[in-house]
Protein backbone atom coordinates (compact mmCIF):
# COMPACT_ATOMS: atom_id res chain seq x y z
CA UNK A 1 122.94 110.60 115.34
CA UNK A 2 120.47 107.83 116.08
CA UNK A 3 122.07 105.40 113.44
CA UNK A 4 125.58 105.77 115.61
CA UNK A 5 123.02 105.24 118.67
CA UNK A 6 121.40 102.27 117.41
CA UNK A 7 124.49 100.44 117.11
CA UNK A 8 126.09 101.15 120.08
CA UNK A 9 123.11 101.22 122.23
CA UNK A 10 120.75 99.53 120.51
CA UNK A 11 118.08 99.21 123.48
CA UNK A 12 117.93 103.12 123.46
CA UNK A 13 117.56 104.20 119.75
CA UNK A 14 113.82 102.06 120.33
CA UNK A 15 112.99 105.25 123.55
CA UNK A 16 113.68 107.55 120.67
CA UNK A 17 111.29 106.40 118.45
CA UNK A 18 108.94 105.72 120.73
CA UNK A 19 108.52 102.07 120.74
CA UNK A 20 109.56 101.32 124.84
CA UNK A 21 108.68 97.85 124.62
CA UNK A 22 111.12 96.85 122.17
CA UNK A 23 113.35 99.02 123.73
CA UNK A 24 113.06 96.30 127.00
CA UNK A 25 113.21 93.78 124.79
CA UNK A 26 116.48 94.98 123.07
CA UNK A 27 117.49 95.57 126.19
CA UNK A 28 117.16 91.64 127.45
CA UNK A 29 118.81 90.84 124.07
CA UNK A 30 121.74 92.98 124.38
CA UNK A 31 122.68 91.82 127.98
CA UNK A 32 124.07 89.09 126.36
CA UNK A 33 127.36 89.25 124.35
CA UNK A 34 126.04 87.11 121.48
CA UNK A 35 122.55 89.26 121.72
CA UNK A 36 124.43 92.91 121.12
CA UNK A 37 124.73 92.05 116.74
CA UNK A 38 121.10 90.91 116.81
CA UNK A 39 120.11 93.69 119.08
CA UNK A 40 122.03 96.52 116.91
CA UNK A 41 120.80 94.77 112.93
CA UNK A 42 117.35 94.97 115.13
CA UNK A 43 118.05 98.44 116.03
CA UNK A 44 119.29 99.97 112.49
CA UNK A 45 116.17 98.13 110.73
CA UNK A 46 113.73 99.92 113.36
CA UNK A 47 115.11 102.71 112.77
CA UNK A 48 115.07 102.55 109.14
CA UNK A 49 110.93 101.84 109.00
CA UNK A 50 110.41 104.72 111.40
CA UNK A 51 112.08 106.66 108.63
CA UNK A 52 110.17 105.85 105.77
CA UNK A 53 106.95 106.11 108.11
CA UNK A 54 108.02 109.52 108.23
CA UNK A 55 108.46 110.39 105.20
CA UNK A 56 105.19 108.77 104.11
CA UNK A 57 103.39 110.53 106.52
CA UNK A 58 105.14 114.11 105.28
CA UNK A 59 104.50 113.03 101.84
CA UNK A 60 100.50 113.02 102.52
CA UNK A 61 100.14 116.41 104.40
CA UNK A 62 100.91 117.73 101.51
CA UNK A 63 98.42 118.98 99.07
CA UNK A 64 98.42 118.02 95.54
């Protein structure tokens, strides 16, 4: 669900992961109509770390 949001609102995937000032700034980026590719391979790649940061951060709560 927020893969399919990050590309076609880029600006609001970054509110779901909690990161509100690159949200504005995807926002700025995506007013433009040569900003919105930028703003979405921006998006997806966010949303990718915040991933991984999850799973890292699962993977130590658990006790060996």
């Amino acid at each position: 669900m927020r893969l399919i949001l990050a590309i076609f609102l880029p600006w609001l995937s970054f509110f779901t992961i909690n990161r509100p000032i690159s949200g504005l700034c995807c926002l700025l980026l995506q007013l433009t109509l040569i900003g919105w590719v930028p703003a979405a391979l921006w998006a997806v790649f966010a949303l990718s770390q915040y991933q991984t940061d999850q799973k890292i951060a699962a993977a130590r709560r658990v006790p060996n």
